[in-house]
C-alpha atoms as a PDB file:
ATOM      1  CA  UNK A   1     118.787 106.527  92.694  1.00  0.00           C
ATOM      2  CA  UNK A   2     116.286 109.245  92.495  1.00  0.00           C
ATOM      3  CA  UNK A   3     117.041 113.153  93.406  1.00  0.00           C
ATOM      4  CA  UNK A   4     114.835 115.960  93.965  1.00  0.00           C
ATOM      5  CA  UNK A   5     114.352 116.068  90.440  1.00  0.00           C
ATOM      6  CA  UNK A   6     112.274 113.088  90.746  1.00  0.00           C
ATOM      7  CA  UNK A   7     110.699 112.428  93.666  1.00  0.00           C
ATOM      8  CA  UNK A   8     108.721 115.825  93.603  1.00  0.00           C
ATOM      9  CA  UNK A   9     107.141 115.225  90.282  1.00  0.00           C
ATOM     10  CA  UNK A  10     106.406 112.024  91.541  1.00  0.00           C
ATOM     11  CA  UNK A  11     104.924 113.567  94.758  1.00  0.00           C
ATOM     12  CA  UNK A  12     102.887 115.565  92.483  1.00  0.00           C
ATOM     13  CA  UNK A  13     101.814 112.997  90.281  1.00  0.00           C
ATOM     14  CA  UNK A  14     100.588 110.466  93.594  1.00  0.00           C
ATOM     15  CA  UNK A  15      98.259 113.802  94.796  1.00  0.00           C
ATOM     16  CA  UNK A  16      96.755 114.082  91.178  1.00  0.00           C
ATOM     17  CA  UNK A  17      96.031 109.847  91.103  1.00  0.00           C
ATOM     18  CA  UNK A  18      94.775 110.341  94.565  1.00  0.00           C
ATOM     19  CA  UNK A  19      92.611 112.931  93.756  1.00  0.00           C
ATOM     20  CA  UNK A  20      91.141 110.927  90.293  1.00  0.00           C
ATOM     21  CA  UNK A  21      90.405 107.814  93.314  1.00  0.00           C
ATOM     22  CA  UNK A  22      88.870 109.394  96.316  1.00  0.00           C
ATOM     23  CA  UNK A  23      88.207 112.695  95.114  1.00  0.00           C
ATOM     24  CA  UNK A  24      90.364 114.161  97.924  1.00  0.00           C
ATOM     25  CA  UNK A  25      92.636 117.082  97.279  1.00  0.00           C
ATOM     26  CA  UNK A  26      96.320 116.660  98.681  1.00  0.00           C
ATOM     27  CA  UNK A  27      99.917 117.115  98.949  1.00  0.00           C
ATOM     28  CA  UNK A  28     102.754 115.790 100.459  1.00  0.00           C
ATOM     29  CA  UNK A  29     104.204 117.449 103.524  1.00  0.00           C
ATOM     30  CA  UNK A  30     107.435 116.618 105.850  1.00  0.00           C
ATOM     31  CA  UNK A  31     108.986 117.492 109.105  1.00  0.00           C
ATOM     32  CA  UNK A  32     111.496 119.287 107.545  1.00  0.00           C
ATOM     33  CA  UNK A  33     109.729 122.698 107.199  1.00  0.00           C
ATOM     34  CA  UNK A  34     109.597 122.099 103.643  1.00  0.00           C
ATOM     35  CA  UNK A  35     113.403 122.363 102.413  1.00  0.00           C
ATOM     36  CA  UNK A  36     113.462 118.671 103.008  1.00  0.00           C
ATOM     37  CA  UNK A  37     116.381 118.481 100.101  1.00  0.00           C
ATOM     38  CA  UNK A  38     118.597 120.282 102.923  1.00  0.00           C
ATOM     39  CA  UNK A  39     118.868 118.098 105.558  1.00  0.00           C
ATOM     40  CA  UNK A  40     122.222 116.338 105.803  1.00  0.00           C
ATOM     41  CA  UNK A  41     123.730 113.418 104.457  1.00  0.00           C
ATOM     42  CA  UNK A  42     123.118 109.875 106.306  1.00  0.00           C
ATOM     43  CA  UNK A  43     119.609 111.443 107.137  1.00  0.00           C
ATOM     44  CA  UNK A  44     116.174 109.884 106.957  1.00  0.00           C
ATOM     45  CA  UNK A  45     113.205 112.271 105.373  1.00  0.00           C
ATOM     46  CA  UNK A  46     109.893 111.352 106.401  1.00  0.00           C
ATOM     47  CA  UNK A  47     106.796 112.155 103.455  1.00  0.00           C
ATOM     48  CA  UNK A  48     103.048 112.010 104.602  1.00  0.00           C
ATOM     49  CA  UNK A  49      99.864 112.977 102.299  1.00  0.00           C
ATOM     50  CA  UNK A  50      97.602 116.042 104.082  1.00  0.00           C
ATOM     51  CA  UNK A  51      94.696 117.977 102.732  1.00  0.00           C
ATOM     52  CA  UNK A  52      95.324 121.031 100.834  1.00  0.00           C
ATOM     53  CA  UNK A  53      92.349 122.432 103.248  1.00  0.00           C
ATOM     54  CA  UNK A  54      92.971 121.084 106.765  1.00  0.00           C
ATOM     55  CA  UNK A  55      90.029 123.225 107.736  1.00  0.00           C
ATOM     56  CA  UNK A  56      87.607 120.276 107.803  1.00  0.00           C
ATOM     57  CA  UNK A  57      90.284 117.717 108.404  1.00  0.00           C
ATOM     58  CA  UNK A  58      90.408 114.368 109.934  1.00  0.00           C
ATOM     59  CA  UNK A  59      93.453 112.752 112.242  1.00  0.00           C
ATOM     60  CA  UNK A  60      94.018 109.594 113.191  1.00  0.00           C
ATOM     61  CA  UNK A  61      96.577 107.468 115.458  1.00  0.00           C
ATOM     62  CA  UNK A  62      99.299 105.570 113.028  1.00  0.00           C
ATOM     63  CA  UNK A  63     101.649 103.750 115.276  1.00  0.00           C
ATOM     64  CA  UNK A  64     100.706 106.040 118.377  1.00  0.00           C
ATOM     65  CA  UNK A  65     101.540 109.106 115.715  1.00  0.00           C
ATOM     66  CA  UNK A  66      99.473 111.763 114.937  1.00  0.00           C
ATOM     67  CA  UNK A  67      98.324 111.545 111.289  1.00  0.00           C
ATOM     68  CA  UNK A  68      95.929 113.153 108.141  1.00  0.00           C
ATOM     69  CA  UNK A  69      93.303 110.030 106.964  1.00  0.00           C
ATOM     70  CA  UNK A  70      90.747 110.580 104.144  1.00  0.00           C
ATOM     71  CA  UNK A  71      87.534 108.464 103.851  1.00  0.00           C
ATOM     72  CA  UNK A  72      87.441 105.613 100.823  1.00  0.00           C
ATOM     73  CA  UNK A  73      84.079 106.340 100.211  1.00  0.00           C
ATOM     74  CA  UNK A  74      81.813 109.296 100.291  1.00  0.00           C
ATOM     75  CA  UNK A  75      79.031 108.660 102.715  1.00  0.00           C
ATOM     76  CA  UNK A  76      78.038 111.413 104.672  1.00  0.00           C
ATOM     77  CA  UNK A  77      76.226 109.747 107.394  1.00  0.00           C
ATOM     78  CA  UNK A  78      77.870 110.997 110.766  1.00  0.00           C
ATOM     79  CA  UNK A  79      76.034 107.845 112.359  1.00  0.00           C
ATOM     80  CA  UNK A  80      77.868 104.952 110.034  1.00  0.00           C
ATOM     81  CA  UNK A  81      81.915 104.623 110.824  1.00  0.00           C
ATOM     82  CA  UNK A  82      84.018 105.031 107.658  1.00  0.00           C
ATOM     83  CA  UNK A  83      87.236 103.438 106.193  1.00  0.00           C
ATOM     84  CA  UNK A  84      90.322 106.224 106.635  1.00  0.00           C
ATOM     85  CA  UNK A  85      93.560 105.763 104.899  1.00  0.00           C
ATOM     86  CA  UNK A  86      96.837 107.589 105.517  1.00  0.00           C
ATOM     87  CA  UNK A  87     100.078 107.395 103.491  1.00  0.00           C
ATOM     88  CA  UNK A  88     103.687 107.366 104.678  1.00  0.00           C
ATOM     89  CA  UNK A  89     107.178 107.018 103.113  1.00  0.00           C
ATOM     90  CA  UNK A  90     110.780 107.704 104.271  1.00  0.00           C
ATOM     91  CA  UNK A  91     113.579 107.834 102.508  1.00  0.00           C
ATOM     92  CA  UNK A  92     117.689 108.348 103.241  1.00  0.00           C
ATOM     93  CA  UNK A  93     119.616 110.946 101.968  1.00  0.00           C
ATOM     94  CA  UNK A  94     122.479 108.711 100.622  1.00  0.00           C
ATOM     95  CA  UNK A  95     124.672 111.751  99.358  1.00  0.00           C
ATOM     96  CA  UNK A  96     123.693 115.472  98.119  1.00  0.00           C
ATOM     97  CA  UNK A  97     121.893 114.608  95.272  1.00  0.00           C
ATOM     98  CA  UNK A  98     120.501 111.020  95.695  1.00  0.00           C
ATOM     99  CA  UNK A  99     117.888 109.345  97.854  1.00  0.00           C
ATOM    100  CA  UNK A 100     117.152 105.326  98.806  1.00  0.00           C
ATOM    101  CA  UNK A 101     113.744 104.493  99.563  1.00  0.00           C
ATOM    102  CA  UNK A 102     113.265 102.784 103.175  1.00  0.00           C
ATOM    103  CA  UNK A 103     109.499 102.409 103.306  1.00  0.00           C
ATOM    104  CA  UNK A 104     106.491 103.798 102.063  1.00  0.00           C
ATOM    105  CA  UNK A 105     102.701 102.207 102.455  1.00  0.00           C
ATOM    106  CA  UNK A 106      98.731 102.940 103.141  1.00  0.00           C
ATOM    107  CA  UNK A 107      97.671 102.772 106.655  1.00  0.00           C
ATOM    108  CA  UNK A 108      93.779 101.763 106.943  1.00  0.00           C
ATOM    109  CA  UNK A 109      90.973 102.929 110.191  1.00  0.00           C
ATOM    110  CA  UNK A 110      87.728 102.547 110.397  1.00  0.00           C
ATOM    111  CA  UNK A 111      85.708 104.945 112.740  1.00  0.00           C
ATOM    112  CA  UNK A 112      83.190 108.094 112.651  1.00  0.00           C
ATOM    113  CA  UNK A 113      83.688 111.101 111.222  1.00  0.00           C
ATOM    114  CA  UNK A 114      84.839 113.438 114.293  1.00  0.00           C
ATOM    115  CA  UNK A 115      85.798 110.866 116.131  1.00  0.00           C
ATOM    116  CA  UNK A 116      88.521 108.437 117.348  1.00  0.00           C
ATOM    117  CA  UNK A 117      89.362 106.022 114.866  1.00  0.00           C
ATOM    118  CA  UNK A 118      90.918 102.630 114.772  1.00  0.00           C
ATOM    119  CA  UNK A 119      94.280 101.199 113.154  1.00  0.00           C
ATOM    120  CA  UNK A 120      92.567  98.144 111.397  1.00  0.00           C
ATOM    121  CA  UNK A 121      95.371  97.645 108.478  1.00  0.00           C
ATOM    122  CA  UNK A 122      98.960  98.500 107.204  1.00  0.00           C
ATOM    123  CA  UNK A 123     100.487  97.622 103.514  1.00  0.00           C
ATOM    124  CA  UNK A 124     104.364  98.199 103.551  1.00  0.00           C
ATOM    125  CA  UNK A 125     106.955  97.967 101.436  1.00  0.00           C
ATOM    126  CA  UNK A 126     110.380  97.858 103.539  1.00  0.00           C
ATOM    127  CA  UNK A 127     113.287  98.003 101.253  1.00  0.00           C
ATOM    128  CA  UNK A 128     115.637  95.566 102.212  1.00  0.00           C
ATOM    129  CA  UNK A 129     118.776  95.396 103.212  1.00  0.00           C
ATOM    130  CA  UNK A 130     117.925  98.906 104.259  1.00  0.00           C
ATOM    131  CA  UNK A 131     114.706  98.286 106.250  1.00  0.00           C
ATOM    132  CA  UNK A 132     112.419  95.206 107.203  1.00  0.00           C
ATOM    133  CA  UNK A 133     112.561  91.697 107.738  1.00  0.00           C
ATOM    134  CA  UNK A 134     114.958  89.874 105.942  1.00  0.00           C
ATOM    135  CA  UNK A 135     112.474  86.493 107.088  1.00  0.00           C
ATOM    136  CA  UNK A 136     109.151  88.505 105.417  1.00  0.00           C
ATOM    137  CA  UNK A 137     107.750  88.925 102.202  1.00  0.00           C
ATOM    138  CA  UNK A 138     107.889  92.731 100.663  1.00  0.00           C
ATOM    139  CA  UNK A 139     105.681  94.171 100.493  1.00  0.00           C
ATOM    140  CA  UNK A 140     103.410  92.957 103.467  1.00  0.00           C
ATOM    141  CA  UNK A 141     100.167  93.575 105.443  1.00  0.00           C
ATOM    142  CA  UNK A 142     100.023  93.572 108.537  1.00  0.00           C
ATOM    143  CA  UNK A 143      97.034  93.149 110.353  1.00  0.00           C
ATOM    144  CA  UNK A 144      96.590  95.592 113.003  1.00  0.00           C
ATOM    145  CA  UNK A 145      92.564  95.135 114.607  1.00  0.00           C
ATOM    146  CA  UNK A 146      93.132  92.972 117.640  1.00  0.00           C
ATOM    147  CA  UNK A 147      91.264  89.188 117.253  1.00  0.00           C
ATOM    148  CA  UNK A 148      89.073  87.276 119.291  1.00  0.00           C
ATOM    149  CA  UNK A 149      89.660  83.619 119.993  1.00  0.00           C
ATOM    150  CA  UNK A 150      87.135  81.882 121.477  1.00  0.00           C
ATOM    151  CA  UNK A 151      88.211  79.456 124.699  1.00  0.00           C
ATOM    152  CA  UNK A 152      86.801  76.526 126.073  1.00  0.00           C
ATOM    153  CA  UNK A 153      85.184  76.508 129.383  1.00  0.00           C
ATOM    154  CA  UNK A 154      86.920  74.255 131.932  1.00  0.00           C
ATOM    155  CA  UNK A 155      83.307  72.302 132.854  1.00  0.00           C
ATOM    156  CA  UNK A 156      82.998  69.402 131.372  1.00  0.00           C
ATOM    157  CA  UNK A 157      79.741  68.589 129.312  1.00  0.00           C
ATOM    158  CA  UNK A 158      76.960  70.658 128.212  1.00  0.00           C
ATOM    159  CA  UNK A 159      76.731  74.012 129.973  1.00  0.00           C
ATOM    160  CA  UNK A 160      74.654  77.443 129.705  1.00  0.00           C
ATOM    161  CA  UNK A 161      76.131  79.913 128.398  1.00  0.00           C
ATOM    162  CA  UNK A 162      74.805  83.766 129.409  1.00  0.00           C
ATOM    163  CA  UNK A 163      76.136  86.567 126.397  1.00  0.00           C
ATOM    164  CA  UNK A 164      77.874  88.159 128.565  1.00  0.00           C
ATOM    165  CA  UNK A 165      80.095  84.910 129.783  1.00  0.00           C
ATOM    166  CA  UNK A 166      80.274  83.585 125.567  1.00  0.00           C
ATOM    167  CA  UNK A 167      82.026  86.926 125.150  1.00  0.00           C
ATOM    168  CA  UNK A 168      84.238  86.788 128.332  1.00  0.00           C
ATOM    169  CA  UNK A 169      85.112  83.492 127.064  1.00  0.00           C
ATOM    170  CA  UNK A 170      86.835  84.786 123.782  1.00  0.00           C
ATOM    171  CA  UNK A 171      90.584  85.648 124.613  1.00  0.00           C
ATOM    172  CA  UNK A 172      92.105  89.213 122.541  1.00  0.00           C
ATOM    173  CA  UNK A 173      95.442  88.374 120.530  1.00  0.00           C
ATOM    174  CA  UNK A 174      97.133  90.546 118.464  1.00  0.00           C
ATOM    175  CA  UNK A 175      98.664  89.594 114.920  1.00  0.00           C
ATOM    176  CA  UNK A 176     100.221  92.841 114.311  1.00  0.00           C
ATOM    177  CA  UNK A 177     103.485  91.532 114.024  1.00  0.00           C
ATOM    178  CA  UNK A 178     103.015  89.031 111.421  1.00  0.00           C
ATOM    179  CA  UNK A 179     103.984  89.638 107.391  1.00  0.00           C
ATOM    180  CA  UNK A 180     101.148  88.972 105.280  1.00  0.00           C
ATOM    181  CA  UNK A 181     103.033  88.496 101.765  1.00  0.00           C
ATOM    182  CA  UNK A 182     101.638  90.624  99.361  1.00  0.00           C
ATOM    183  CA  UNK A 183     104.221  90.395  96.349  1.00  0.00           C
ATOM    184  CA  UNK A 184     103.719  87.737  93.669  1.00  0.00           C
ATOM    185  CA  UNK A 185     105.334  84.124  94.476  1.00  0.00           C
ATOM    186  CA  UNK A 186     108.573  83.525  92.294  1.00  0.00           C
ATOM    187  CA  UNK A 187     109.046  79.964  91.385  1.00  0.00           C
ATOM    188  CA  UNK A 188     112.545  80.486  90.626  1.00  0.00           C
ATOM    189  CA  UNK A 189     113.644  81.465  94.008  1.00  0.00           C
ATOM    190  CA  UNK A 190     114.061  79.973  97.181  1.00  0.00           C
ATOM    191  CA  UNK A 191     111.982  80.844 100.842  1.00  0.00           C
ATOM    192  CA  UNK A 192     112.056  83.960 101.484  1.00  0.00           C
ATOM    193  CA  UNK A 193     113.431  85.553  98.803  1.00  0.00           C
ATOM    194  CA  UNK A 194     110.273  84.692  96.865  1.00  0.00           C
ATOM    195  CA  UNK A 195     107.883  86.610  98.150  1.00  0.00           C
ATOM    196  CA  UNK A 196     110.449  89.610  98.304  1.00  0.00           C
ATOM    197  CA  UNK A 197     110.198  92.497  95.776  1.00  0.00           C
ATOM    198  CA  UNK A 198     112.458  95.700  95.824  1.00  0.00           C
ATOM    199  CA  UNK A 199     112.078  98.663  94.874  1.00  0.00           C
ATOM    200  CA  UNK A 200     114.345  99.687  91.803  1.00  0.00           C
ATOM    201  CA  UNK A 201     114.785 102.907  91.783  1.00  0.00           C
ATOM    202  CA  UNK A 202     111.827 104.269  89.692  1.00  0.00           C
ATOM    203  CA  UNK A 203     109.344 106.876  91.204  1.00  0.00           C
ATOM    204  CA  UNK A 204     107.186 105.598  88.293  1.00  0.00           C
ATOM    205  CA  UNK A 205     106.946 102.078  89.920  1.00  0.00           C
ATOM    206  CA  UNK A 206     106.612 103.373  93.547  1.00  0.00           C
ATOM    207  CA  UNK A 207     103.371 105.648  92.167  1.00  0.00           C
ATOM    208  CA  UNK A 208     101.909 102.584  90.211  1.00  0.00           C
ATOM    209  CA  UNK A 209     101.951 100.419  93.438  1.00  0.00           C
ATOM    210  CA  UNK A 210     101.006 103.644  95.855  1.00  0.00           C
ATOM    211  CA  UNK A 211      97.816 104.265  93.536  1.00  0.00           C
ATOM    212  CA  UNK A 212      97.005 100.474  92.284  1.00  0.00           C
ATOM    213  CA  UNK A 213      97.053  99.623  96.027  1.00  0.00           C
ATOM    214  CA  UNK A 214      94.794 102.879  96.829  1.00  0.00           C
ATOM    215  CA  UNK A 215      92.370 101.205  94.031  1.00  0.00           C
ATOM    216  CA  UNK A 216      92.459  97.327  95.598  1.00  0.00           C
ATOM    217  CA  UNK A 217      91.173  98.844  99.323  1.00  0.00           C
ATOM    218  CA  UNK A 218      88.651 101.544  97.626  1.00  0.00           C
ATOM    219  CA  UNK A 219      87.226  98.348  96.034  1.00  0.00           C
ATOM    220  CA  UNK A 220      87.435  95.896  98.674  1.00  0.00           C
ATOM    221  CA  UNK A 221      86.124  97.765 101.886  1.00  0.00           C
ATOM    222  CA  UNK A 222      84.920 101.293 100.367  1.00  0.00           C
ATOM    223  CA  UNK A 223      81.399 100.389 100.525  1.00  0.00           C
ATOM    224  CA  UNK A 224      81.244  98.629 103.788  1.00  0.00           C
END
């Protein structure tokens, strides 16, 4: 399990990765006044990515939580809403020189600069049989943006249909709660273990998927 020794290089190698993809300068700050390697034994440590300049910083609402987001792209229209990202990860102290990884993963917004923004997307990788689902694949998304399903009227046969009533007529639902797998299927193992993936103990994997995931959204809603 990794120690200090290894999860602040790692720390600093995620900022300089993050930096080479969105051109944002950051670093990693905690709760726990910055000694986070003192906190006791049987403790969770919480890890989120700020701006070295929080000058001309934007905040979002993760999970009804105050956080840092940085833009995926570099428009600078204050008329066109933005995708925001934010990064989280806890860990356990286990004993005075290891840690165990609970979760870590990219929340996504979209909104204006300056202005509210909204929870759209989450990737996380819970580490079981510390944290998560033991029924859902690892890691997940999870959908956050709330969906409209469109209901029948109760008249029978053809009727009008004002813009107003067509969008009365769609019914919110939420699929926040659902696991969208996002780890490779394994053939060799049964439901659900096969769309599970742990983390083992190397920072070096946990920056690979924390950066390669960073890429995959930059490239699939950065330009929108």
């Amino acid at each position: 399990m990794p120690g200090r020794g290894e999860i602040e290089p790692y720390h600093n190698g995620v900022a300089s990765d993050v930096r080479t993809v969105i051109d944002a300068r950051v670093t990693f700050r905690t709760p726990n006044k910055g000694e986070w390697y003192k906190v006791r034994d049987g403790c969770e440590v919480e890890f989120e990515l700020l701006p070295v300049d929080t000058v001309k910083s934007e905040v979002a609402r993760r999970m009804r939580r105050r956080v840092f987001v940085f833009p995926l792209s570099k428009q600078s229209s204050f008329r066109l809403p933005l995708f925001w990202v934010s990064w989280h990860e806890t860990w356990l102290k286990q004993d005075s020189t290891n840690y165990v990884l609970l979760n870590a993963g990219w929340t996504l917004f979209k909104g204006l600069r300056g202005m509210d923004k909204t929870q759209v997307l989450r990737v996380d990788w819970d580490q079981l049989p510390h944290k998560g689902s033991q029924k859902a694949g690892h890691p997940h998304w999870h959908f956050d943006h709330e969906l409209f399903i469109p209901t029948k009227p109760d008249t029978p046969g053809l009727v009008e249909i004002s813009t107003d009533d067509a969008f009365a007529m769609a019914r919110g639902t939420s699929v926040g709660f659902v696991h969208l797998a996002m780890g490779a299927w394994n053939k060799e193992v049964d439901h659900p273990e096969c769309w599970q993936r742990t983390y083992e103990n190397d920072c070096r994997q946990l920056r690979d998927w924390c950066i390669k995931t960073l890429m995959y959204l930059k490239e699939q809603v950065g330009s929108n």
